[in-house]
C-alpha atoms as a PDB file:
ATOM      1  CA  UNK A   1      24.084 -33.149   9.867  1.00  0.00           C
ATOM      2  CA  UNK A   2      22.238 -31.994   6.833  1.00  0.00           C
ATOM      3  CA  UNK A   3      24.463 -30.290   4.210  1.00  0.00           C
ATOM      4  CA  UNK A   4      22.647 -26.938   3.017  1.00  0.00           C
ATOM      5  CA  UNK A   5      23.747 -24.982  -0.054  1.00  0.00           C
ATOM      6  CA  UNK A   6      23.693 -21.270   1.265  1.00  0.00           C
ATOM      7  CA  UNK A   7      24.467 -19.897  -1.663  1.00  0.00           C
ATOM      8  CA  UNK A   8      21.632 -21.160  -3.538  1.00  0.00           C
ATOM      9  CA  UNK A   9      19.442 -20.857  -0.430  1.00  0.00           C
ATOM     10  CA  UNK A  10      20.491 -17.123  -0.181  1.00  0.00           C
ATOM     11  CA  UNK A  11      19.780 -16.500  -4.291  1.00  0.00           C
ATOM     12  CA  UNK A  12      16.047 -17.541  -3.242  1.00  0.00           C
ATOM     13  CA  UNK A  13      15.609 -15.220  -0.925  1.00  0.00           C
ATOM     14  CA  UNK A  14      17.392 -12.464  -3.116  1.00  0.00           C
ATOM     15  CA  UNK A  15      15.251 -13.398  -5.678  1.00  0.00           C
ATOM     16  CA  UNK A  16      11.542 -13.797  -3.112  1.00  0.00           C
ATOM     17  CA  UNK A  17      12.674 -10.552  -1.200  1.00  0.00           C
ATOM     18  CA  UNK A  18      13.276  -8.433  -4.552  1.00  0.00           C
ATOM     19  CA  UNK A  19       9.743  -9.266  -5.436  1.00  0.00           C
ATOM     20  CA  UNK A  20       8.486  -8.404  -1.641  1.00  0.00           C
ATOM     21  CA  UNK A  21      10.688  -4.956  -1.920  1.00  0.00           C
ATOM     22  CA  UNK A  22       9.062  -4.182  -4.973  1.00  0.00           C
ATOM     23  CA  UNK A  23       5.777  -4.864  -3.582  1.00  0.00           C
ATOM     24  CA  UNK A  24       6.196  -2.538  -0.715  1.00  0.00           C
ATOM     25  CA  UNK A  25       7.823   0.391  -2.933  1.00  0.00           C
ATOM     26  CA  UNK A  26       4.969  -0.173  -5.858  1.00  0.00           C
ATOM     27  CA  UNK A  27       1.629  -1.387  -3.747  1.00  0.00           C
ATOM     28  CA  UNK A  28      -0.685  -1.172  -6.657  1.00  0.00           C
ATOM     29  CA  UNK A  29       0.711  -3.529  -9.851  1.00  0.00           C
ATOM     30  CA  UNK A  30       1.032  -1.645 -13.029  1.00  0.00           C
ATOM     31  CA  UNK A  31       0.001  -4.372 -16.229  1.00  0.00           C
ATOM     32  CA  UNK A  32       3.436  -3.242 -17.351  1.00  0.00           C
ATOM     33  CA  UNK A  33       5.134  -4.743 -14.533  1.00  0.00           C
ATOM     34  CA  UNK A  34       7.802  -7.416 -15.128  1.00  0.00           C
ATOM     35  CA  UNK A  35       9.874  -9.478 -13.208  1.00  0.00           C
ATOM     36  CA  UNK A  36      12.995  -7.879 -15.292  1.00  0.00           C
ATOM     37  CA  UNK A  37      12.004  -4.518 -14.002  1.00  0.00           C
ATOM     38  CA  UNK A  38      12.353  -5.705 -10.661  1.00  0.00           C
ATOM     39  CA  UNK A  39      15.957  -7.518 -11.493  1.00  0.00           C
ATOM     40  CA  UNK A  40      17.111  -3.970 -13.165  1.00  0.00           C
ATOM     41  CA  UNK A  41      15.901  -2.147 -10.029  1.00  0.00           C
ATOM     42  CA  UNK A  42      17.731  -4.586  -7.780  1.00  0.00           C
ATOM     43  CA  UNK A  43      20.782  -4.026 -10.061  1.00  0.00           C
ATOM     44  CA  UNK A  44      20.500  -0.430 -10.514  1.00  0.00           C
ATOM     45  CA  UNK A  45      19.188   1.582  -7.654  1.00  0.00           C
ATOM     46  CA  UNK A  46      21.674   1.137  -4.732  1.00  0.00           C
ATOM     47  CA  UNK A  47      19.050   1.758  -1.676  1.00  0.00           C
ATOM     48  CA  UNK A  48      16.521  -0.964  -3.227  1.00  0.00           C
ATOM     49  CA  UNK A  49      19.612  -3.275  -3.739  1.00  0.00           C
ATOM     50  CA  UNK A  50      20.878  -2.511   0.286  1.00  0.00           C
ATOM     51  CA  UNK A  51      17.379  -2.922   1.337  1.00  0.00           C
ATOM     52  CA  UNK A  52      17.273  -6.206  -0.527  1.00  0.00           C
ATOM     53  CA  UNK A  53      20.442  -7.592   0.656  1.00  0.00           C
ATOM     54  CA  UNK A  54      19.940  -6.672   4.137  1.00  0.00           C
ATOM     55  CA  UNK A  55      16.278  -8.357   4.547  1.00  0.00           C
ATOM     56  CA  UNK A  56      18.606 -11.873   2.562  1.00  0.00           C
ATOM     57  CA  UNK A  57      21.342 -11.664   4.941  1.00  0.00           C
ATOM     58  CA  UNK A  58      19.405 -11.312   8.051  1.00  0.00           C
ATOM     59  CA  UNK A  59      17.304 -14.531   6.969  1.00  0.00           C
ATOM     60  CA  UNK A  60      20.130 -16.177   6.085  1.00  0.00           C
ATOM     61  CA  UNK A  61      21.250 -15.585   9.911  1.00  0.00           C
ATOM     62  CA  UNK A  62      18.240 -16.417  11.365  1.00  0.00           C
ATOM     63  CA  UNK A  63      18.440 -19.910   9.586  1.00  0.00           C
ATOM     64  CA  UNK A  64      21.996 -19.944  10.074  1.00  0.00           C
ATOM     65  CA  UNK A  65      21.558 -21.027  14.044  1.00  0.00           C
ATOM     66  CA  UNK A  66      19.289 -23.703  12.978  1.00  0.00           C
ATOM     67  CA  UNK A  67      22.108 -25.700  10.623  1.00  0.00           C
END
């Protein structure tokens, strides 16, 4: 069996679905836009954060039954 590192598989998709989040909350890109803004959003404002962590942890389920 192939040995996975979930935590470093679950940071990427922390880190891919903060940018998808922030994509869906802000549709049109601003040319101040920065990838810290996003971070600071994810770290600050608790519904984007749950939102986040709930799209993460139900991928990390869904591969879960696969490994």
């Amino acid at each position: 069996m192939i040995e996975v590192d979930k935590t470093a598989m679950y940071n990427d998709f922390l880190n891919a679905f903060i940018q998808y989040q922030w994509r869906l909350d802000n549709p049109y890109p601003a040319p101040s836009e920065t990838k810290d803004m996003m971070i600071l959003k994810y770290r600050s404002d608790p519904i984007f954060n749950n939102k986040v962590r709930s799209m993460a942890s139900g991928a990390m389920q869904i591969v879960g039954k696969y490994i």
